[in-house]
Protein backbone atom coordinates (compact mmCIF):
# COMPACT_ATOMS: atom_id res chain seq x y z
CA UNK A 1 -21.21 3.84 -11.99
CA UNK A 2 -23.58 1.49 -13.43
CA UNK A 3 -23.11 -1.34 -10.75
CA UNK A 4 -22.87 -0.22 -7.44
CA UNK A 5 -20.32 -1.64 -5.52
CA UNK A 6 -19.37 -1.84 -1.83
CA UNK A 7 -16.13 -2.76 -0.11
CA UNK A 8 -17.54 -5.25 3.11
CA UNK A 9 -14.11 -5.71 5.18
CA UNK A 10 -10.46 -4.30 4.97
CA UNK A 11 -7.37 -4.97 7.12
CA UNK A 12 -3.81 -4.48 6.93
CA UNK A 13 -0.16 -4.85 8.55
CA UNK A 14 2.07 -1.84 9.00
CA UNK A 15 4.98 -0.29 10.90
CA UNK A 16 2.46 1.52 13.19
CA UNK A 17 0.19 -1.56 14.29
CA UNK A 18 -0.97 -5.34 12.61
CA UNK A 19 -4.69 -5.17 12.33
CA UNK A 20 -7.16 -2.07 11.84
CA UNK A 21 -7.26 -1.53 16.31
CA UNK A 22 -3.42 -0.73 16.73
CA UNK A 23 -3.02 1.00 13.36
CA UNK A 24 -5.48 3.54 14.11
CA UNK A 25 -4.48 3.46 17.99
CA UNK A 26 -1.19 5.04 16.81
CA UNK A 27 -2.43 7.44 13.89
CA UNK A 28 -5.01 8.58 16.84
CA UNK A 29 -1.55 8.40 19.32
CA UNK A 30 0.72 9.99 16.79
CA UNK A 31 3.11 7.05 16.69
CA UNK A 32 5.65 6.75 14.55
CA UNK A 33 7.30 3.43 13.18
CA UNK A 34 9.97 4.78 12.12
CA UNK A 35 13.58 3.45 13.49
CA UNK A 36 16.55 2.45 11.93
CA UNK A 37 17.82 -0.73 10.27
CA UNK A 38 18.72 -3.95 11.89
CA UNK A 39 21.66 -5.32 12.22
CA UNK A 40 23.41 -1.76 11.92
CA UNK A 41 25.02 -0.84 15.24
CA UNK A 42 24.58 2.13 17.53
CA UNK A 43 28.14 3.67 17.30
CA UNK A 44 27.77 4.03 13.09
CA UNK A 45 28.16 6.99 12.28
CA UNK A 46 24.85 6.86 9.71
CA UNK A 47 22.48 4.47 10.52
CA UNK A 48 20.01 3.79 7.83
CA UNK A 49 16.54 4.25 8.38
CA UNK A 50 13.20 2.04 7.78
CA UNK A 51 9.91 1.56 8.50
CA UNK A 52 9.57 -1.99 9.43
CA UNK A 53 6.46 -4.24 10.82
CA UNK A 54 7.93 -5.61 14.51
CA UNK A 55 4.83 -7.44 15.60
CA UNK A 56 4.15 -9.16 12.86
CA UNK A 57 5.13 -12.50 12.56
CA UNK A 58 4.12 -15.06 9.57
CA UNK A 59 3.88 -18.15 11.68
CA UNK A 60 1.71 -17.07 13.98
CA UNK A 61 -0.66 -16.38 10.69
CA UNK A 62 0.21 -18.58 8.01
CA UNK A 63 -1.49 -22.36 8.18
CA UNK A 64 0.09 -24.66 7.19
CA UNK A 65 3.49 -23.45 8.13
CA UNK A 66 5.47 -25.09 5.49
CA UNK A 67 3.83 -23.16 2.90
CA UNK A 68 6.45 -20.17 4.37
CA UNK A 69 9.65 -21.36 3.02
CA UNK A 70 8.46 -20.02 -0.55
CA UNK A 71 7.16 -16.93 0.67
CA UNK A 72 9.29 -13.77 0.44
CA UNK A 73 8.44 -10.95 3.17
CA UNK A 74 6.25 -9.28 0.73
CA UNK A 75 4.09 -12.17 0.33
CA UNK A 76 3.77 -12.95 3.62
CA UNK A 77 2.24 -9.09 4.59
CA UNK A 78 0.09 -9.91 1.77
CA UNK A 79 -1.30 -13.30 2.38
CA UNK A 80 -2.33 -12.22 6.28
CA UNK A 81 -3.76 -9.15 5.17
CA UNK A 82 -6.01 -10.89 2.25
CA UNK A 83 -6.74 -13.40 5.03
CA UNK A 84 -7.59 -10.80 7.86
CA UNK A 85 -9.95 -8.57 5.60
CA UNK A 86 -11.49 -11.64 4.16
CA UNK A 87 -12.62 -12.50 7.64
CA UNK A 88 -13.55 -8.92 8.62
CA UNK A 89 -15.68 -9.50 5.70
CA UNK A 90 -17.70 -12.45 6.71
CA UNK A 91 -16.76 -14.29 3.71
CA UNK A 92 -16.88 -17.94 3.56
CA UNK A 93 -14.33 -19.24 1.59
CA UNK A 94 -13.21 -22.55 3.48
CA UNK A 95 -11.77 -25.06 0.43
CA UNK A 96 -13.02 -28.27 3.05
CA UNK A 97 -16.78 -27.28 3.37
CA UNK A 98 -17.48 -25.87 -0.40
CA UNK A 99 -21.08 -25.99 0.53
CA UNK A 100 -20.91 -23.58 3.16
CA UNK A 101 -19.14 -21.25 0.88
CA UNK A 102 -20.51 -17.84 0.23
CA UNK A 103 -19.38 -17.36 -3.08
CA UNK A 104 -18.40 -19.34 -5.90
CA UNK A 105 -14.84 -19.69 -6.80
CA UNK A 106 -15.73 -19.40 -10.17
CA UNK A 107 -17.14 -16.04 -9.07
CA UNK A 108 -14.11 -14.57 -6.75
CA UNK A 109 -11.02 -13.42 -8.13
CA UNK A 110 -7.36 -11.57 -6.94
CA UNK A 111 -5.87 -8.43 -8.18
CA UNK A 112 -3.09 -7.99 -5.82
CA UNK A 113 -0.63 -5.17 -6.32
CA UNK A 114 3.00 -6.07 -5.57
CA UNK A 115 6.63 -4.42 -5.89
CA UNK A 116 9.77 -5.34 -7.00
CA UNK A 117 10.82 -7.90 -4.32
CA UNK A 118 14.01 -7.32 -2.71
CA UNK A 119 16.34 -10.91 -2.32
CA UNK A 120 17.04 -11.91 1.63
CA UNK A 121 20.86 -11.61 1.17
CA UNK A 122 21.31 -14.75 3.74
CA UNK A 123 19.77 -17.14 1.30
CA UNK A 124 22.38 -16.40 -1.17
CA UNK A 125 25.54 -16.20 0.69
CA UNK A 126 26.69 -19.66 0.45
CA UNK A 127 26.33 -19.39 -3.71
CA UNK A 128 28.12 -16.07 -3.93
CA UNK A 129 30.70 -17.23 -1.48
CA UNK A 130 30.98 -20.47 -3.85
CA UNK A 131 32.83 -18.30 -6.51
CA UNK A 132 35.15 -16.34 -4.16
CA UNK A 133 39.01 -17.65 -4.96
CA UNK A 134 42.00 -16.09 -3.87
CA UNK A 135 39.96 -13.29 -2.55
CA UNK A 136 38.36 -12.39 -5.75
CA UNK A 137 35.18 -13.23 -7.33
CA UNK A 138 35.43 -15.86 -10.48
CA UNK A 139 32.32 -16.19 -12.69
CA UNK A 140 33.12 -19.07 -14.17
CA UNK A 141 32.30 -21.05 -10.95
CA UNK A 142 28.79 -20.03 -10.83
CA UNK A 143 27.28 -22.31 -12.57
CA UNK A 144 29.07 -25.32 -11.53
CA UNK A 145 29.54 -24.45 -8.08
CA UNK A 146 26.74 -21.81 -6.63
CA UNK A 147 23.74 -23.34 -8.18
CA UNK A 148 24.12 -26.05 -6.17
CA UNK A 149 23.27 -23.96 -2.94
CA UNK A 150 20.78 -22.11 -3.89
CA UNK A 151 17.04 -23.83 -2.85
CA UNK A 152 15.61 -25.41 -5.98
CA UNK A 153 12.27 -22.97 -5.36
CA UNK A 154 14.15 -20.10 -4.43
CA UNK A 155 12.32 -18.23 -7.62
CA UNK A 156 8.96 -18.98 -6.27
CA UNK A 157 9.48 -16.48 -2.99
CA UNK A 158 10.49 -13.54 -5.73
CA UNK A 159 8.21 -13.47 -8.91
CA UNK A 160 5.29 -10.68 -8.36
CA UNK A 161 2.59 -12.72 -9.21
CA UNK A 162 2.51 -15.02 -6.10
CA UNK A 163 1.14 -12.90 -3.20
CA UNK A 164 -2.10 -13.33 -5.88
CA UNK A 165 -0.92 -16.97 -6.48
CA UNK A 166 -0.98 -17.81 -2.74
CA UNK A 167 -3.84 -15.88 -1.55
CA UNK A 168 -5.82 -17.37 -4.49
CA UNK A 169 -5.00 -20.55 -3.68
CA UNK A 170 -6.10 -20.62 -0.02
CA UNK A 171 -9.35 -19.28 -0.94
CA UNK A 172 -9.68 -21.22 -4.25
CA UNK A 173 -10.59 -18.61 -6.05
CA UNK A 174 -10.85 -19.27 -9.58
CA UNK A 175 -11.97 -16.00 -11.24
CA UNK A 176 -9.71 -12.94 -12.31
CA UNK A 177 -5.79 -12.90 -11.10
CA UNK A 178 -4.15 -10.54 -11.89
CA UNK A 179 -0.57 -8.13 -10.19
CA UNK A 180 -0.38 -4.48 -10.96
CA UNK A 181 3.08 -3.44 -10.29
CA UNK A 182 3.33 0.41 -10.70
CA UNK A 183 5.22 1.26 -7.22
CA UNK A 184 2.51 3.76 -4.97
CA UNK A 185 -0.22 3.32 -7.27
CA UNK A 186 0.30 -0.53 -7.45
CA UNK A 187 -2.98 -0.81 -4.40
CA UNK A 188 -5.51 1.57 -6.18
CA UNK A 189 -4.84 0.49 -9.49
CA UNK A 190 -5.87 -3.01 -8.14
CA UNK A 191 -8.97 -1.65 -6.67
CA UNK A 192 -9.69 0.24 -9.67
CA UNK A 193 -9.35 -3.20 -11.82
CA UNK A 194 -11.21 -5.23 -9.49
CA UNK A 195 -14.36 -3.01 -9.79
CA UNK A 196 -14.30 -2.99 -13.05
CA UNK A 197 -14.21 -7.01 -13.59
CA UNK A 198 -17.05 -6.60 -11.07
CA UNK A 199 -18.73 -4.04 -13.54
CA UNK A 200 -18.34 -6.06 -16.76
CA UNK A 201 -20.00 -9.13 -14.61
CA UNK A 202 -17.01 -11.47 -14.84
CA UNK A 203 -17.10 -12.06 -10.45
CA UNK A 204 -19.36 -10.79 -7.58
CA UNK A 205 -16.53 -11.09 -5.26
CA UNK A 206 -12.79 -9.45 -5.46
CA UNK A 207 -10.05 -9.24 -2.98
CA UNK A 208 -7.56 -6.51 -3.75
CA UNK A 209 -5.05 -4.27 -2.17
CA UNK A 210 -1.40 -4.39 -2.04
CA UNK A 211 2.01 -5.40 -0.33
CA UNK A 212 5.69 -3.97 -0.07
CA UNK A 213 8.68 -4.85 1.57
CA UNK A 214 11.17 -1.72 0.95
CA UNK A 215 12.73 -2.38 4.73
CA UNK A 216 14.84 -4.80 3.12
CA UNK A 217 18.63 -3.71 2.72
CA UNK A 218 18.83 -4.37 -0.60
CA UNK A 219 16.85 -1.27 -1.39
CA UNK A 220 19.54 0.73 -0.22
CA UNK A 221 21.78 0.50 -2.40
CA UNK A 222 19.17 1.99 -4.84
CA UNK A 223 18.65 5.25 -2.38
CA UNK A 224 19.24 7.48 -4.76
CA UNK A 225 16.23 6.42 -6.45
CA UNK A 226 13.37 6.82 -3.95
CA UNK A 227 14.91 10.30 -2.64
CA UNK A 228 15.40 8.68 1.09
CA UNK A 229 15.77 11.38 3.74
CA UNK A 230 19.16 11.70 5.37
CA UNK A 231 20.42 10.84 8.65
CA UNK A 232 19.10 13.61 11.23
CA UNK A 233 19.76 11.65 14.60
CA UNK A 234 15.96 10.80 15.23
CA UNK A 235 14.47 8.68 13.08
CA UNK A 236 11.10 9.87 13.95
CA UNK A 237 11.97 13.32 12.71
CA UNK A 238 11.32 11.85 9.35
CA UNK A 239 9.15 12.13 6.84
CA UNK A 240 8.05 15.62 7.31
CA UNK A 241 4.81 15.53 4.08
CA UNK A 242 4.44 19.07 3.12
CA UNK A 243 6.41 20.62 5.76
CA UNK A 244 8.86 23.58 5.19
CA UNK A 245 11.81 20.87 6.70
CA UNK A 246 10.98 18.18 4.35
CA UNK A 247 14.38 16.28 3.57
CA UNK A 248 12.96 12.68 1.95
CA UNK A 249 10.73 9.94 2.46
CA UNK A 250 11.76 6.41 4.73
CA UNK A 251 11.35 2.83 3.11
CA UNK A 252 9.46 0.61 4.62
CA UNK A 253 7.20 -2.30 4.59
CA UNK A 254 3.29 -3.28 4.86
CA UNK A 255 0.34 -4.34 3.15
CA UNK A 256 -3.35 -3.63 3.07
CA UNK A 257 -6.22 -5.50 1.39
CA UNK A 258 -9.65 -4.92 0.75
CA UNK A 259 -12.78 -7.49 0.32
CA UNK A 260 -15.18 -5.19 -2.60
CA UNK A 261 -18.31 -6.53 -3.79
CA UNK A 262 -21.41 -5.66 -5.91
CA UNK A 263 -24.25 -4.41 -3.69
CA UNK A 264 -26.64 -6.65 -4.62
CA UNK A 265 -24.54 -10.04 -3.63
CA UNK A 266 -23.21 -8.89 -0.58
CA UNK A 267 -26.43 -7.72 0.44
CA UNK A 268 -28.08 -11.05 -0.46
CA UNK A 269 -25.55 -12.90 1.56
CA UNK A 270 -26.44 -10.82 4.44
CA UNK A 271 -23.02 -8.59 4.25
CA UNK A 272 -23.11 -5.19 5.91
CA UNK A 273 -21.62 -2.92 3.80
CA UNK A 274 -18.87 -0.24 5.02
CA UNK A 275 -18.15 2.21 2.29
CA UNK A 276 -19.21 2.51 -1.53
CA UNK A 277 -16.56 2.94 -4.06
CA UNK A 278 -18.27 6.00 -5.98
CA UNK A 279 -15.44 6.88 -8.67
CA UNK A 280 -11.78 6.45 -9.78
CA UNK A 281 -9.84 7.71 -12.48
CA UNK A 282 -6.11 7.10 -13.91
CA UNK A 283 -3.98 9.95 -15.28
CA UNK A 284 -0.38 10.15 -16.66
CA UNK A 285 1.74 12.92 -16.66
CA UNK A 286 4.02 13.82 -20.18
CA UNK A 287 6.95 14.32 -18.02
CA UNK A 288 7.97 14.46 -14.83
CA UNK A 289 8.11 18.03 -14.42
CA UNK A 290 6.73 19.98 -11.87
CA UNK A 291 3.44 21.52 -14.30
CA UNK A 292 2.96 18.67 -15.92
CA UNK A 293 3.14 16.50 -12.83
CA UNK A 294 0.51 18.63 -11.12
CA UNK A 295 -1.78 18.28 -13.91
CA UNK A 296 -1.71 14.55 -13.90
CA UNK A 297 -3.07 15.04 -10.27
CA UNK A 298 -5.57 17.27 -11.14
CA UNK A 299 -6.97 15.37 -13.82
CA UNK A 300 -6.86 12.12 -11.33
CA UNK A 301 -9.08 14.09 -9.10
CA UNK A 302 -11.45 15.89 -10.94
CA UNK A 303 -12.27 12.51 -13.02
CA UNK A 304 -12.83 10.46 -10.35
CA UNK A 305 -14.90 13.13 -8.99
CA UNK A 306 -16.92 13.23 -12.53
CA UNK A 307 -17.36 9.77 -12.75
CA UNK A 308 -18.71 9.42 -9.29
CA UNK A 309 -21.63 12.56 -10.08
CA UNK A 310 -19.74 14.41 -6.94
CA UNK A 311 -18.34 17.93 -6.74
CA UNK A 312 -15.38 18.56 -4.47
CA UNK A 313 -17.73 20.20 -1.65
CA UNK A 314 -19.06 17.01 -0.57
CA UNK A 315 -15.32 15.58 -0.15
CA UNK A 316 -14.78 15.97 3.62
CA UNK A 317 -10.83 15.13 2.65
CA UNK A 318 -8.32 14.19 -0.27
CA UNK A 319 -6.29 11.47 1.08
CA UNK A 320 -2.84 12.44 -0.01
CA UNK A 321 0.65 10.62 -1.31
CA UNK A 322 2.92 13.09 0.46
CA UNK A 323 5.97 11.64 0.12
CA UNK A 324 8.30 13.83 2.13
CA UNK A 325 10.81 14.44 -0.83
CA UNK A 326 10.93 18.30 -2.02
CA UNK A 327 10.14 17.70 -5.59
CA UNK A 328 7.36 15.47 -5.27
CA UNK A 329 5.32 16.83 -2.34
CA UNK A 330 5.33 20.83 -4.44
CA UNK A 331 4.01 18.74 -7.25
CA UNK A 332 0.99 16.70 -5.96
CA UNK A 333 0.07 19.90 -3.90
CA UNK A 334 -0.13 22.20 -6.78
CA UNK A 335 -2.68 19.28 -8.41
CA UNK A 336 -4.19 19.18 -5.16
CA UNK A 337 -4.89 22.48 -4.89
CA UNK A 338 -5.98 22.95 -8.69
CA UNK A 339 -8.66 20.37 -8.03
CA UNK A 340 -9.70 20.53 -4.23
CA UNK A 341 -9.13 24.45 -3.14
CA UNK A 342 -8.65 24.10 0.55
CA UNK A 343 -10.36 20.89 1.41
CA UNK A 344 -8.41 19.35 3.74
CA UNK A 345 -5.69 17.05 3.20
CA UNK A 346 -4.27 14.36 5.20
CA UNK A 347 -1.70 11.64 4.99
CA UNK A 348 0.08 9.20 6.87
CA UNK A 349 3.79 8.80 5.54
CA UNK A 350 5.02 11.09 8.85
CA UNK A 351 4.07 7.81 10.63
CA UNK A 352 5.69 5.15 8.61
CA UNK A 353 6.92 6.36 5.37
CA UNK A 354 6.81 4.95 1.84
CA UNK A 355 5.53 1.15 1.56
CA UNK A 356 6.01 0.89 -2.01
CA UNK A 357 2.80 -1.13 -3.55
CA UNK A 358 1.49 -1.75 -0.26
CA UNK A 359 1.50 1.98 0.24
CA UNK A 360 -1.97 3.10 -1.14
CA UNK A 361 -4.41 0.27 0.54
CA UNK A 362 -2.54 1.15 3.80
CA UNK A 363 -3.14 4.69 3.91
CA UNK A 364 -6.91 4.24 2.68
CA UNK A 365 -7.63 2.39 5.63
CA UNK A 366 -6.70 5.45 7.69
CA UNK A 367 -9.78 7.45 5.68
CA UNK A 368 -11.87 4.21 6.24
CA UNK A 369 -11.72 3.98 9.69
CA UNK A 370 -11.68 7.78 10.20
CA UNK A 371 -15.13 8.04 8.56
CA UNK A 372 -16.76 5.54 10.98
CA UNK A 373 -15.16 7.19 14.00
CA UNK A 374 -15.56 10.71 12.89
CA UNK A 375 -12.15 11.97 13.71
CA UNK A 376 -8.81 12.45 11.89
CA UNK A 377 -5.60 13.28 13.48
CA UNK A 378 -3.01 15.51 12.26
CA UNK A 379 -0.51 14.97 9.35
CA UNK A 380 2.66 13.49 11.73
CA UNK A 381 5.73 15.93 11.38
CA UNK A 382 3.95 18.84 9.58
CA UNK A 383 4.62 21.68 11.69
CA UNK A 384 5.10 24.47 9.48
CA UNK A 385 3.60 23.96 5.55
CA UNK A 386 5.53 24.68 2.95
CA UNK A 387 5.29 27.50 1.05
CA UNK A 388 5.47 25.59 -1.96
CA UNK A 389 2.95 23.29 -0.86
CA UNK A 390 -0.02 25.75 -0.65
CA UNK A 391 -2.86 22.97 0.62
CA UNK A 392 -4.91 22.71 3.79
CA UNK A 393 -2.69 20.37 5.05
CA UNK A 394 -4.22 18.54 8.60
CA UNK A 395 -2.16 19.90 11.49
CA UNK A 396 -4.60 19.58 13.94
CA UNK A 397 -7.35 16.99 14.61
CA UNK A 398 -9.89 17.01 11.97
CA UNK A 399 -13.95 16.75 12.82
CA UNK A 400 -15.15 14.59 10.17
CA UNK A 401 -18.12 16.36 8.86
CA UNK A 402 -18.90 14.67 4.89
CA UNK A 403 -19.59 11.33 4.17
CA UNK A 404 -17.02 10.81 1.69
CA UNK A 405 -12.97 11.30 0.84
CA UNK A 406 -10.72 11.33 -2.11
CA UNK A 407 -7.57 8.83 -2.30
CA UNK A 408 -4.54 9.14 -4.29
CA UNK A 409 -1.35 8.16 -4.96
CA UNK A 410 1.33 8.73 -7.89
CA UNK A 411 4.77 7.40 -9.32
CA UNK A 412 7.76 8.55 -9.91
CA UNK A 413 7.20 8.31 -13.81
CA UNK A 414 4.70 10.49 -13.66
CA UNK A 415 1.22 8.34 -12.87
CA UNK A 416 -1.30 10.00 -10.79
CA UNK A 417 -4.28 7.40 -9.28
CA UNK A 418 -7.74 8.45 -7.59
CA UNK A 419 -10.40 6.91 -6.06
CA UNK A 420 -13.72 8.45 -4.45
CA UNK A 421 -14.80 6.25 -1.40
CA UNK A 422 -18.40 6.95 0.40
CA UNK A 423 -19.53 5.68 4.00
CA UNK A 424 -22.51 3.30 3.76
């Protein structure tokens, strides 16, 4: 890459832990934060499951407080997670003392994957109810009679540009804005844009990552299309990535973000850098099927690998998607294994399942962390791998032994994302 650049601070919020400490205290612990919905009793027969952040509360983060009436779920995991890995980072960027600031806004930018926002169904039950008559639901009354009910900046907590609105905002950060919104991939595609508006010289300064909120009920009653797991009993029995068992993946919610910079500013502002990005590459698959799926993996792989000047033997291990879903795990393993051989492969879904655009940032601070304490633990719920899943798949704890790892996540449509990320 022809400017080198260096991510200085990453943090997140996730099902297993709020903050990099209890994350990785529960990978390490294998934790899962998988339970079941609220609000559903314990004497249903099926009791849907979800991933959802507990500990993680928006007022205890967001300043000033008001600002969280037009901020969905989604944007709230985002903004604290910009905010957190901003300050992991060291940067500067209080709007009241712009002299003490240690970049320009002019010079810092958001790219800030997001998914499609689910609606919190309490807001809107006084409009729907508005149209009920006689039992039955008349249209007509809608727009004389719901509007009224609904919060005149109700919109605002929904569109997918303002988790990049807000955090911009707070940090005044006038450069590059910008909200992939390609489900998984949604995180690494931001990183991947954000290095390159570094590259091309347009900011010295990004803050990327991702945030989704697919805990929310609403999501359920599009099941079908995320291949959820059924009910077992235990909710931790589920997702099983690349195990012979594998039923479907769990929704649920999070965000990570990271703070990347070129080398040369963040070491002239007396940053210490954690990790390099080295390479990344974007491929898309024809179709959906299972050959051409795999080689849409493959090619994600091998060209981030190309454009970062590495060969697969100094990859110590390919972050994976693993989903948990039957179709899609046999696919990304036979890329995986097309590209990598047996380098071992890890992933973190077992723990807390799918977080749609949040999902990739996330599970690339499990790799981060695991490089700097020179362990990973096993895959969560992979006992036995699959036979169609013919990878090296991490069952037991993993000695950290290269300086570097391979990320990736994919879509549904076929869109296979990777990035190569080296310790500092």
């Amino acid at each position: 890459m022809e400017k080198e650049i260096v991510i200085t601070g990453f943090d997140l919020i996730s099902p297993i832990g709020v903050g990099q400490e209890e994350f990785w205290t529960s990978l390490r612990d294998g934790v899962s934060g998988i339970g079941c919905l609220d609000g559903t009793t314990p004497d249903s027969a099926v009791r849907p499951f979800v991933a959802a952040a507990p500990d993680f509360h928006a007022k205890d983060f967001v300043k000033p407080r008001k600002n969280i009436k037009v901020m969905s779920r989604d944007i709230q995991l985002g903004f604290v997670a910009a905010m957190m890995a901003v300050k992991r980072a060291g940067l500067n960027v209080d709007i009241e003392s712009p002299e003490n600031r240690s970049v320009e806004p002019e010079r810092l930018g958001v790219i800030f994957g997001c998914d499609l926002m689910a609606l919190e169904l309490s807001e809107l039950a006084d409009a729907f109810y508005a149209g009920m008559e006689n039992g039955k639901y008349d249209f007509s009354k809608w727009g004389p009679n719901a509007m009224t009910k609904i919060m005149p900046l109700w919109m605002l907590k929904y569109l997918p540009n303002m988790p990049a609105s807000h955090i911009g905002i707070a940090m005044d950060a006038r450069g590059a804005s910008n909200s992939p919104t390609l489900d998984r991939v949604s995180s690494l595609a931001s990183i991947i844009e954000a290095a390159h508006i570094i590259q091309r010289g347009d900011a010295d300064v990004m803050v990327c990552g991702g945030t989704g909120n697919r805990s929310n009920p609403c999501f359920l009653s599009r099941g079908k299309s995320y291949r959820l797991a059924p009910w077992t009993g235990d909710p931790q029995s589920v997702p099983r990535p690349f195990d012979a068992g594998r039923v479907g993946t769990v929704n649920g919610e999070g965000s990570g973000a990271l703070v990347i910079e070129s080398k040369q500013f963040a070491l002239a502002r007396g940053a210490k850098p954690l990790a390099t990005l080295r390479g990344y590459c974007q491929a898309v698959a024809p179709t959906n099927e299972l050959l051409n799926m795999a080689e849409s993996v493959e090619r994600s792989i091998t060209g981030a690998l190309k454009k970062a000047g590495m060969s697969i033997g100094e990859i110590d291990h390919i972050n994976a998607d693993g989903l948990g879903t039957v179709e899609d795990d046999a696919r990304e393993a036979a890329g995986i294994k097309a590209a990598a051989g047996d380098t071992p492969v890890f992933t973190g879904k077992g723990h807390f399942g799918t977080l749609g655009s949040g999902t990739g940032a996330v599970e690339l601070a499990a790799s981060l962390i695991a490089m700097e304490k020179g362990t990973l633990p096993p895959v969560r719920n992979c006992e036995k791998v699959a036979d169609d899943c013919p990878i090296n798949v991490i069952t037991k704890e993993h000695t950290v032994t290269k300086n570097a790892f391979v990320k990736i996540n994919q879509t549904n449509m076929g869109r296979s994302t990777a990035v190569v990320i080296e310790k500092y």
